[in-house]
PDB file of N, CA and C in Angstrom:
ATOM      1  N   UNK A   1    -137.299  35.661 -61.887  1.00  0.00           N
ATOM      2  CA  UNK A   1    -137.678  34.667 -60.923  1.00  0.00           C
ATOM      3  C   UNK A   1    -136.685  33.513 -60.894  1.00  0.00           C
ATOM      4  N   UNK A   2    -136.077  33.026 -62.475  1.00  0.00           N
ATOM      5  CA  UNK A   2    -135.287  32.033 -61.967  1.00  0.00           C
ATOM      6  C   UNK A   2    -134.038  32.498 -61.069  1.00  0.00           C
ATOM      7  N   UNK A   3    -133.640  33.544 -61.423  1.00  0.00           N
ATOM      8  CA  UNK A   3    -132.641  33.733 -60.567  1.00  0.00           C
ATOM      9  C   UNK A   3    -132.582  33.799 -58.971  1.00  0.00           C
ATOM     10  N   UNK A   4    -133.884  34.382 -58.045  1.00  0.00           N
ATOM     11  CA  UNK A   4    -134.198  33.887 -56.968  1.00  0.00           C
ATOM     12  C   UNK A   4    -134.351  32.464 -56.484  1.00  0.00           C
ATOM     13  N   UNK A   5    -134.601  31.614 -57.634  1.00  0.00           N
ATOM     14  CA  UNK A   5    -134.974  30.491 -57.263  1.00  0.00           C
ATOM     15  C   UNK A   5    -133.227  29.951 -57.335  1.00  0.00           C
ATOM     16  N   UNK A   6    -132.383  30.312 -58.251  1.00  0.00           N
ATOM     17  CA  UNK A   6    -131.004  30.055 -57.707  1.00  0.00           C
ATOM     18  C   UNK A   6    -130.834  30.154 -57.386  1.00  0.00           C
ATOM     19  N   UNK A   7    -130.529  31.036 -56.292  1.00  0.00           N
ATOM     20  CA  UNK A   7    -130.366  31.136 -54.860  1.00  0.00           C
ATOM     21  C   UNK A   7    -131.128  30.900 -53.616  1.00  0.00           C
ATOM     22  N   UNK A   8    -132.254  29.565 -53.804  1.00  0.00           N
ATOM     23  CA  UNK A   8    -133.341  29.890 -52.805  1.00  0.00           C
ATOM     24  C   UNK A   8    -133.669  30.503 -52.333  1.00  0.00           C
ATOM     25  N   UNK A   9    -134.219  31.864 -52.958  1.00  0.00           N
ATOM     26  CA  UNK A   9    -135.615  32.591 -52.791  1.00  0.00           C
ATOM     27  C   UNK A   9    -136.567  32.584 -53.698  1.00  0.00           C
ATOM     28  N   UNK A  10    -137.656  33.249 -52.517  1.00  0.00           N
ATOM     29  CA  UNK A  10    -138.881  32.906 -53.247  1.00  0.00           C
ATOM     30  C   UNK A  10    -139.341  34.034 -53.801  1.00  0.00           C
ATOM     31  N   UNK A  11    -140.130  34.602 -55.231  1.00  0.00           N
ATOM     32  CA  UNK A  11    -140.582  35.795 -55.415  1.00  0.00           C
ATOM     33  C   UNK A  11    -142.013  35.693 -55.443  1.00  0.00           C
ATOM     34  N   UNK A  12    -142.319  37.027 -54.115  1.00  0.00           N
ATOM     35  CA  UNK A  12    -143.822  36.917 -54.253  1.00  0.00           C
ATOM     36  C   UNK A  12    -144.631  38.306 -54.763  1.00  0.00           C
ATOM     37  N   UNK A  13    -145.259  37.905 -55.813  1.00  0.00           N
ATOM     38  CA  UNK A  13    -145.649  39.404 -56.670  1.00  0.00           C
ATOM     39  C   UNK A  13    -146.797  39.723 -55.605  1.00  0.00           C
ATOM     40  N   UNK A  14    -146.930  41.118 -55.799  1.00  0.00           N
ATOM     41  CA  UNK A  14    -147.796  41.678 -55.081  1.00  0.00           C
ATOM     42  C   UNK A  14    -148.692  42.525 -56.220  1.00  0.00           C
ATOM     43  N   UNK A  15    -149.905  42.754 -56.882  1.00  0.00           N
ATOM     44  CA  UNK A  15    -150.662  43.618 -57.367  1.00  0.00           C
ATOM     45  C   UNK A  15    -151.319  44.458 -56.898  1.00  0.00           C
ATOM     46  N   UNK A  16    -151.660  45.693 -57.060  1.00  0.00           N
ATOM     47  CA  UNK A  16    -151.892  46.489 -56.345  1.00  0.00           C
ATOM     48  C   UNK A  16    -153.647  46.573 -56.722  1.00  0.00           C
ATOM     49  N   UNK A  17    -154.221  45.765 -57.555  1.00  0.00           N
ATOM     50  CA  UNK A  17    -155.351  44.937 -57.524  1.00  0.00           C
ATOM     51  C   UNK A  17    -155.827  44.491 -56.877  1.00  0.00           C
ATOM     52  N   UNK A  18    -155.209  43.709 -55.977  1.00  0.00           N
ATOM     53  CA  UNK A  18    -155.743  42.890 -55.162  1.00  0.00           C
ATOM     54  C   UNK A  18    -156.189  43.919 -54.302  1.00  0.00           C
ATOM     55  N   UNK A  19    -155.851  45.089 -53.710  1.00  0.00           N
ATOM     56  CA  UNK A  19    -156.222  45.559 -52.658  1.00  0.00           C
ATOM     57  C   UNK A  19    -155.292  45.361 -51.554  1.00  0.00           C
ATOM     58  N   UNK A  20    -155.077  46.829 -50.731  1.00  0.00           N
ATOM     59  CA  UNK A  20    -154.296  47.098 -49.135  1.00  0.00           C
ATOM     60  C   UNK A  20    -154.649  45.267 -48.248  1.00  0.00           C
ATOM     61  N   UNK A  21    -155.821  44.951 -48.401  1.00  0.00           N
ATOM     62  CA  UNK A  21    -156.104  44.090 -47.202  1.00  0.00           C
ATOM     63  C   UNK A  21    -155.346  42.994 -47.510  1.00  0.00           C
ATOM     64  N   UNK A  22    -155.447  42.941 -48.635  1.00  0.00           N
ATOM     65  CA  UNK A  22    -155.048  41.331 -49.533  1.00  0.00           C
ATOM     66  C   UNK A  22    -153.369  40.987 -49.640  1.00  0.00           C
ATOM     67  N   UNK A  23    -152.917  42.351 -49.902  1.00  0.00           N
ATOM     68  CA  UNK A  23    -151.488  42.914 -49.513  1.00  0.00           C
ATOM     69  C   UNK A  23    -150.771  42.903 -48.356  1.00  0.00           C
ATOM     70  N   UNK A  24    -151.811  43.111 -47.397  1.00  0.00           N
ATOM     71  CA  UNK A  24    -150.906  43.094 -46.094  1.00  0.00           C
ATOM     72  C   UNK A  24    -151.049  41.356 -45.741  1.00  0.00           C
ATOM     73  N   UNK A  25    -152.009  40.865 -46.223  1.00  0.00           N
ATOM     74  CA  UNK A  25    -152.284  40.094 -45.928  1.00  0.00           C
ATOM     75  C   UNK A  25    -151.164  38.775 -46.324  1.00  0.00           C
ATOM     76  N   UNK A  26    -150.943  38.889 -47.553  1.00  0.00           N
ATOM     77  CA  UNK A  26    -149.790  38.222 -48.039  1.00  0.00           C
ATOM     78  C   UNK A  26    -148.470  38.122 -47.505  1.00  0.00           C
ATOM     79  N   UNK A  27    -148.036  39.635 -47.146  1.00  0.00           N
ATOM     80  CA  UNK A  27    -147.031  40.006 -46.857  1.00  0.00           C
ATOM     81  C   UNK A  27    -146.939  39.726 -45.102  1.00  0.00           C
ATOM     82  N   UNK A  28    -147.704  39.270 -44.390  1.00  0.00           N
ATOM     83  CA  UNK A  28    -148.063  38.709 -43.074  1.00  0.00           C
ATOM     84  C   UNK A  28    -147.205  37.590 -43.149  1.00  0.00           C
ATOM     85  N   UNK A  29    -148.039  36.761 -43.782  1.00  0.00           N
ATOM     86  CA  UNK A  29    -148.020  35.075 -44.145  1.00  0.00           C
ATOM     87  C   UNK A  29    -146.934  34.888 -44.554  1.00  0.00           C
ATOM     88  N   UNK A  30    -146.401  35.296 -45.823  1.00  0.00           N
ATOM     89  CA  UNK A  30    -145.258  34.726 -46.594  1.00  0.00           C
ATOM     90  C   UNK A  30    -143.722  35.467 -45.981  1.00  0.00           C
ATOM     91  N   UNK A  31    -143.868  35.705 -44.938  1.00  0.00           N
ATOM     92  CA  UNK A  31    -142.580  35.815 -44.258  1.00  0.00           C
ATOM     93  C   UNK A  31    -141.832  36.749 -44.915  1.00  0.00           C
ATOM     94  N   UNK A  32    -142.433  37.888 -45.692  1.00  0.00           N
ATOM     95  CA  UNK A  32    -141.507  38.664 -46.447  1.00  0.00           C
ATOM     96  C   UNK A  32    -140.859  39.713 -45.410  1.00  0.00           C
ATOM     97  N   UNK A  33    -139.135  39.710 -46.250  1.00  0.00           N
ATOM     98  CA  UNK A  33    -137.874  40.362 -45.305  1.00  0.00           C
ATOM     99  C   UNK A  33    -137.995  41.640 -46.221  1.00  0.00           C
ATOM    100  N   UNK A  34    -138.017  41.556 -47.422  1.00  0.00           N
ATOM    101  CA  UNK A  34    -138.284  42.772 -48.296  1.00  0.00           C
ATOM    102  C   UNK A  34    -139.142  43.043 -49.207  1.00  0.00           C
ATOM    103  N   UNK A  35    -138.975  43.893 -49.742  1.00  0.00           N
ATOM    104  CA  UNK A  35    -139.989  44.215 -50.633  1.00  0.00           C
ATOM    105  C   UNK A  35    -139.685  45.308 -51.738  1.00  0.00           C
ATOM    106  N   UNK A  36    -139.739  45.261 -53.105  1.00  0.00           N
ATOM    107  CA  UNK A  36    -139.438  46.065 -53.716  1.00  0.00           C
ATOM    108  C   UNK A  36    -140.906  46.767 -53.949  1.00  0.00           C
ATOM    109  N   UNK A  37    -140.673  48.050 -54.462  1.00  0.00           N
ATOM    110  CA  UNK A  37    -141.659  48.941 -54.811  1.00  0.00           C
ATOM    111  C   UNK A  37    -141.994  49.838 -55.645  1.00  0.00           C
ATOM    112  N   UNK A  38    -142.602  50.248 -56.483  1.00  0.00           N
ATOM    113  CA  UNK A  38    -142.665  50.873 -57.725  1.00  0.00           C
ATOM    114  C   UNK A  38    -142.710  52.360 -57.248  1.00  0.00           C
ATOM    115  N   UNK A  39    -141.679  53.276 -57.335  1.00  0.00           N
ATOM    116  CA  UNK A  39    -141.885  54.348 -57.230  1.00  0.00           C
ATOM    117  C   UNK A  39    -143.265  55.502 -56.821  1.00  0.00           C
ATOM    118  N   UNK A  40    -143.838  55.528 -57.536  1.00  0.00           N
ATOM    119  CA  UNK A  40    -145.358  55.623 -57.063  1.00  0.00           C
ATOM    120  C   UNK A  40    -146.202  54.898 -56.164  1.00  0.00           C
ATOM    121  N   UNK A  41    -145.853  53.812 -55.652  1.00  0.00           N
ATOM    122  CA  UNK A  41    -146.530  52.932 -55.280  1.00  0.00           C
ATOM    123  C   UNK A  41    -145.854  53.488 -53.123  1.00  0.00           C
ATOM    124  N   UNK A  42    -144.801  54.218 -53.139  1.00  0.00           N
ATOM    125  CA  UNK A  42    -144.500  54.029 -52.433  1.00  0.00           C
ATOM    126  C   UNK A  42    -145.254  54.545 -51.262  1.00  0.00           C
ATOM    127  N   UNK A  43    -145.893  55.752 -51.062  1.00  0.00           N
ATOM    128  CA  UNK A  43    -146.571  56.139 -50.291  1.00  0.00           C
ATOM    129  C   UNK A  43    -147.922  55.048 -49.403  1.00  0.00           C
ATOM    130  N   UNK A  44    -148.553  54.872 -50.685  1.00  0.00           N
ATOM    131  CA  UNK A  44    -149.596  53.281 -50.314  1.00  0.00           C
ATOM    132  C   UNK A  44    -148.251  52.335 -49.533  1.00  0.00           C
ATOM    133  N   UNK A  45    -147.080  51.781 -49.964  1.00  0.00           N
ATOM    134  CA  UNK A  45    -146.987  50.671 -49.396  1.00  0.00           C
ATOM    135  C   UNK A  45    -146.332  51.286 -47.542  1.00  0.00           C
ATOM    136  N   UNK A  46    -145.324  52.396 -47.406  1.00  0.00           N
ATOM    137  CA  UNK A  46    -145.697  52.792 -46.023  1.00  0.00           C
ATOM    138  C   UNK A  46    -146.694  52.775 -44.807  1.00  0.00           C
ATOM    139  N   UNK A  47    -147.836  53.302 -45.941  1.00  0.00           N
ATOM    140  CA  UNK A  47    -149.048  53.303 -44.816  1.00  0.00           C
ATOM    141  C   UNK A  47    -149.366  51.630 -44.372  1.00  0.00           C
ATOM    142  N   UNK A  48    -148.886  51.138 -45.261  1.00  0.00           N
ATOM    143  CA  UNK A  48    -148.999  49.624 -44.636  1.00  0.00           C
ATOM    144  C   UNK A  48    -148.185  49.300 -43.669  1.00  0.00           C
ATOM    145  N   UNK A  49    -147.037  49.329 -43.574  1.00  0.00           N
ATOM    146  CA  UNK A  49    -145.939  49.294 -42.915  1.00  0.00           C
ATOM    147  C   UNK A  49    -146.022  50.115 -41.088  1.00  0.00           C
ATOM    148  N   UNK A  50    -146.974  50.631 -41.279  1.00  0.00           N
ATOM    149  CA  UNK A  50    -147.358  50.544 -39.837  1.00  0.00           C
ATOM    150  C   UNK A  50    -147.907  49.373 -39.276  1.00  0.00           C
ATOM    151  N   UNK A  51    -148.643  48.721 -40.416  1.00  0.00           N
ATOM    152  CA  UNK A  51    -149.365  47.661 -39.396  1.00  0.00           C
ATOM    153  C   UNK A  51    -148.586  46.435 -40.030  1.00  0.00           C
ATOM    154  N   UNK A  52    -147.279  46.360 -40.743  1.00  0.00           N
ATOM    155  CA  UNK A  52    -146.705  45.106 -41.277  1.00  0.00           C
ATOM    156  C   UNK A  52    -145.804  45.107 -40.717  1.00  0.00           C
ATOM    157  N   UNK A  53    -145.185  44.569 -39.356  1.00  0.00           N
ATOM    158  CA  UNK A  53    -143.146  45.187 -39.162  1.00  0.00           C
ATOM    159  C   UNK A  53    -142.325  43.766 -39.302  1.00  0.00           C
ATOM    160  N   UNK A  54    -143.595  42.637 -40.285  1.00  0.00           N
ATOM    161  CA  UNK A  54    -142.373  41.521 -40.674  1.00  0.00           C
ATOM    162  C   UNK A  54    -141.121  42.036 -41.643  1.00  0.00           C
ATOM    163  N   UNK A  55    -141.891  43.387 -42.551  1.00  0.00           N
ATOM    164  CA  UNK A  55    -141.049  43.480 -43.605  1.00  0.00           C
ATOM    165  C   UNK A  55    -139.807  44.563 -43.238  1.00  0.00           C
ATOM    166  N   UNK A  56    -138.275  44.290 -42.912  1.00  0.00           N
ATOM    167  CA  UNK A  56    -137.379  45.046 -42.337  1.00  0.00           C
ATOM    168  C   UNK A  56    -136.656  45.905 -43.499  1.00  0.00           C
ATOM    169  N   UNK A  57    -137.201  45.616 -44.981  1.00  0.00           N
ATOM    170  CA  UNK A  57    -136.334  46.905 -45.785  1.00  0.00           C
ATOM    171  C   UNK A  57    -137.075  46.781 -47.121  1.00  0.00           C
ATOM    172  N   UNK A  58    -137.326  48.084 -47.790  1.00  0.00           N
ATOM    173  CA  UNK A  58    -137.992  48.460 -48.348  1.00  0.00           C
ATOM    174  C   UNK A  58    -137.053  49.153 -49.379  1.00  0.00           C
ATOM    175  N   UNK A  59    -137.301  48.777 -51.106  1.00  0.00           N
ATOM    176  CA  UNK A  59    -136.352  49.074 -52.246  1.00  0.00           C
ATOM    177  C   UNK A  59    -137.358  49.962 -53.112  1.00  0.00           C
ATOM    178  N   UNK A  60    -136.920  50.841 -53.566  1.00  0.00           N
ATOM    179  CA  UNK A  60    -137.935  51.531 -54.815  1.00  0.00           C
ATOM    180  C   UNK A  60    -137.219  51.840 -56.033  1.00  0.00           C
TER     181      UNK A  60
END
């Protein structure tokens, strides 16, 4: 994190706890351009990505 913050960015964790709604929901709001993703995780975060198109690139 400090290192984003050296370069002004911001890191916003996402848990997969919180739940799809809470997730997209974040990822709405906080203006996210990317998003990294845990290998496994990737299928769940696609299906979001239909209804999210703030986020333009996706890392796993």
């Amino acid at each position: 994190m400090e290192a984003c913050n050296a370069h002004g960015l911001y890191c916003v964790p996402l848990y997969d706890t919180l739940g799809a709604g809470a997730i997209e929901f974040i990822i709405c709001h906080a203006e996210i351009s990317i998003a990294f993703v845990e290998e496994k995780k990737i299928p769940d975060v696609l299906l979001l990505k239909l209804f999210v198109t703030s986020v333009s690139s996706y890392k796993a």
